[in-house]
C-alpha atoms as a PDB file:
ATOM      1  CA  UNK A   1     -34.314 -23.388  -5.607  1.00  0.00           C
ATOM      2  CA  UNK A   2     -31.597 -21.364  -6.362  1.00  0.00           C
ATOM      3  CA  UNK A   3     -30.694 -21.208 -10.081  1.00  0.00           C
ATOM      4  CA  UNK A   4     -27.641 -23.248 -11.430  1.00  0.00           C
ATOM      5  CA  UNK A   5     -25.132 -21.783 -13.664  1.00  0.00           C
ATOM      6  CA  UNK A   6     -21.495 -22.277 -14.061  1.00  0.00           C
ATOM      7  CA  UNK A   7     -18.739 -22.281 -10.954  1.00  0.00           C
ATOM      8  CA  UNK A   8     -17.049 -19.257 -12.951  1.00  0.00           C
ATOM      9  CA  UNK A   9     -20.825 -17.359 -12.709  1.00  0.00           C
ATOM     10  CA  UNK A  10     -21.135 -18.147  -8.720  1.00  0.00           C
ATOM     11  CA  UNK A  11     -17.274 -16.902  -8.129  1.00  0.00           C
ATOM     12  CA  UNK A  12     -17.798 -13.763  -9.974  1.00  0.00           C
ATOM     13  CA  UNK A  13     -20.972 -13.123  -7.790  1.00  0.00           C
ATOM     14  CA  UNK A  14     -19.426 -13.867  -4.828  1.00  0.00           C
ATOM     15  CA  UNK A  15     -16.593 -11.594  -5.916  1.00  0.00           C
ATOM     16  CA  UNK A  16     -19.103  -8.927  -6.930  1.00  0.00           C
ATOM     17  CA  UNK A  17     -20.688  -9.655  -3.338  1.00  0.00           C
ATOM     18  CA  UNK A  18     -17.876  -9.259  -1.359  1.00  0.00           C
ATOM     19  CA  UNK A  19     -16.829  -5.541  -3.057  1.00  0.00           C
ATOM     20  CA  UNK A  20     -20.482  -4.323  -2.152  1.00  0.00           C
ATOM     21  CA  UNK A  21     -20.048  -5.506   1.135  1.00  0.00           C
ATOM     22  CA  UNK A  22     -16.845  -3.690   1.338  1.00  0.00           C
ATOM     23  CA  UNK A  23     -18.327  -0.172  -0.276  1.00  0.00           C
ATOM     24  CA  UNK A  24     -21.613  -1.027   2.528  1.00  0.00           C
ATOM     25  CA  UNK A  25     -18.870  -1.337   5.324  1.00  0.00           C
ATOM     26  CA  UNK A  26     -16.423   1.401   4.264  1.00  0.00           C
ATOM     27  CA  UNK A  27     -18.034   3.429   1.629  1.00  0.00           C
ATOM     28  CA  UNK A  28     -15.603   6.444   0.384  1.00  0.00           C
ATOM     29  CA  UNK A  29     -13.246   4.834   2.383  1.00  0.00           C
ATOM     30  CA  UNK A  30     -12.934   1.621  -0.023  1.00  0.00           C
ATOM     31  CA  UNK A  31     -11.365   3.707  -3.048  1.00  0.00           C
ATOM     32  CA  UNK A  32      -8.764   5.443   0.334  1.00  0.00           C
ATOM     33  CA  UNK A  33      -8.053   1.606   0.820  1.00  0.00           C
ATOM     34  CA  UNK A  34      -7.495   0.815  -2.829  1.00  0.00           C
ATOM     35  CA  UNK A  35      -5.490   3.822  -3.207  1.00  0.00           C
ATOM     36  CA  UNK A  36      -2.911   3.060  -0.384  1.00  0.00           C
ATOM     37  CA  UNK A  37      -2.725  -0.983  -1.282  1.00  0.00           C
ATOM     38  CA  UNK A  38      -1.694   0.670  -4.940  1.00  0.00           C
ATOM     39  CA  UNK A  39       1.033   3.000  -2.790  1.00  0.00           C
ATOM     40  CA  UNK A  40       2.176   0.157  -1.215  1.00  0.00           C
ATOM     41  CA  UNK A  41       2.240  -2.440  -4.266  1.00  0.00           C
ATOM     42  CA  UNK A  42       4.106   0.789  -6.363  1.00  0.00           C
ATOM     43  CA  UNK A  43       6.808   0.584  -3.082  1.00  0.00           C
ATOM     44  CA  UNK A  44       7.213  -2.999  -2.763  1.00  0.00           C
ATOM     45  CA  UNK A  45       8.132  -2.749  -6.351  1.00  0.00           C
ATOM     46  CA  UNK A  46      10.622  -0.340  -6.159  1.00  0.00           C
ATOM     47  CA  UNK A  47      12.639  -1.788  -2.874  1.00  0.00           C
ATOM     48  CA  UNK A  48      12.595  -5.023  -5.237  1.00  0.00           C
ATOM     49  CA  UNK A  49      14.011  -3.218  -8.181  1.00  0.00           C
ATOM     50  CA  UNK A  50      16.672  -1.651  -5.988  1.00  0.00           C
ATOM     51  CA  UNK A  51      17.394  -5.176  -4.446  1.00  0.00           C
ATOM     52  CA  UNK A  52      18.012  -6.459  -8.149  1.00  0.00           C
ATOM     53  CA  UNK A  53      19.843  -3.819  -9.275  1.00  0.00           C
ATOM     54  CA  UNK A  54      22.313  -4.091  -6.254  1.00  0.00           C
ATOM     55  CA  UNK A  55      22.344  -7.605  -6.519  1.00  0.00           C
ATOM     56  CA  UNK A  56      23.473  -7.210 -10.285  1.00  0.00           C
ATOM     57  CA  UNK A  57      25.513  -4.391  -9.594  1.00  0.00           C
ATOM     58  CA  UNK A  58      27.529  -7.202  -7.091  1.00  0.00           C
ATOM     59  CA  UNK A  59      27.644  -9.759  -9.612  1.00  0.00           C
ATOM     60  CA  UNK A  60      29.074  -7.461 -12.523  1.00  0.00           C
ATOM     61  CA  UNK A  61      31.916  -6.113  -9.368  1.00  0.00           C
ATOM     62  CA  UNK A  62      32.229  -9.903  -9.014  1.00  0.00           C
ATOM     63  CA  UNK A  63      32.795 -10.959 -12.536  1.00  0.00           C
ATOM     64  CA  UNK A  64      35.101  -7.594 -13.282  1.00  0.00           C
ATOM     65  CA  UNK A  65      37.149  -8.809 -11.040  1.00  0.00           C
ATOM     66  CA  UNK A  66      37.339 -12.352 -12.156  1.00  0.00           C
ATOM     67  CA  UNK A  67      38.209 -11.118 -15.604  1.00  0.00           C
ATOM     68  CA  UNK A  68      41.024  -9.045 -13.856  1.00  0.00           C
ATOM     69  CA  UNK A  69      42.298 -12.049 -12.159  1.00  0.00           C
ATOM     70  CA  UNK A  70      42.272 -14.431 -16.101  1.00  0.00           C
ATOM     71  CA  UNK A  71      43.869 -11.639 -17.971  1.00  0.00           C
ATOM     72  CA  UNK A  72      46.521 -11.627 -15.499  1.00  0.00           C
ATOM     73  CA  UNK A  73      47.291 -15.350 -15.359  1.00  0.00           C
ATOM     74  CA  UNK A  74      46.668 -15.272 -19.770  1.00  0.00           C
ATOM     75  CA  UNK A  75      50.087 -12.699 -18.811  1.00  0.00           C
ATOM     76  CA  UNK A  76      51.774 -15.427 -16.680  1.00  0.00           C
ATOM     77  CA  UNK A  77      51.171 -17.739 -19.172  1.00  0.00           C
ATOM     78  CA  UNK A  78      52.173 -16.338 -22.235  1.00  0.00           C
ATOM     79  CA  UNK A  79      55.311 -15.297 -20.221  1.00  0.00           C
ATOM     80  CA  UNK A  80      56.180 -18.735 -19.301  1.00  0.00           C
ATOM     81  CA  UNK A  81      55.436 -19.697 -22.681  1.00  0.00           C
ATOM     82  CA  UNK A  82      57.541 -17.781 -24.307  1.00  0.00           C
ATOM     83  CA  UNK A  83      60.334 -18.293 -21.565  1.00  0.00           C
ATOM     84  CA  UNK A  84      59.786 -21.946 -22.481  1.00  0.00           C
ATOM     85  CA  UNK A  85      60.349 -21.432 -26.307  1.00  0.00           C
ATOM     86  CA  UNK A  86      63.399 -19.334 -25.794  1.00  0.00           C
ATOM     87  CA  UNK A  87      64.984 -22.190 -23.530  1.00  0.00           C
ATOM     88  CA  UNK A  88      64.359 -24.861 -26.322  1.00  0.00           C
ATOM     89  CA  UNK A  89      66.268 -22.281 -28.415  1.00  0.00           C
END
């Protein structure tokens, strides 16, 4: 009969299970493996940095310009207003 224990226990030895089987199968070759899936985790994260910082870089362009665009109607405005006042003069 196979002893009981708790789920947690029998996922952790299948876990523990499945790395020996991966050291029997590829032996030195399992810490080569590691290695590159860390390369390739370290890349992934940088392209995804980039992406952000691009994509923030576009936004701040974005909202620059909006800014440009309000502080040159706030111009208009004041313009008129003031046109206005002097007419009611």
């Amino acid at each position: 009969m196979e002893p009981r224990g708790t789920s947690i226990a029998r996922i952790a030895r299948m876990a523990q299970d499945f790395e020996q089987f991966l050291k029997d199968v590829f032996g030195d070759s399992l810490s080569k493996i590691s290695q590159y899936s860390s390369e390739q985790r370290q890349r992934m994260q940088t392209r995804l940095q980039e992406f952000a910082r691009d994509a923030i870089k576009d936004e701040l362009a974005k909202l620059h310009q909006e800014i440009a665009e309000l502080k040159a109607r706030v111009v208009v405005l004041e313009s008129e207003r003031v046109q206005a006042s002097a007419e009611q003069v």
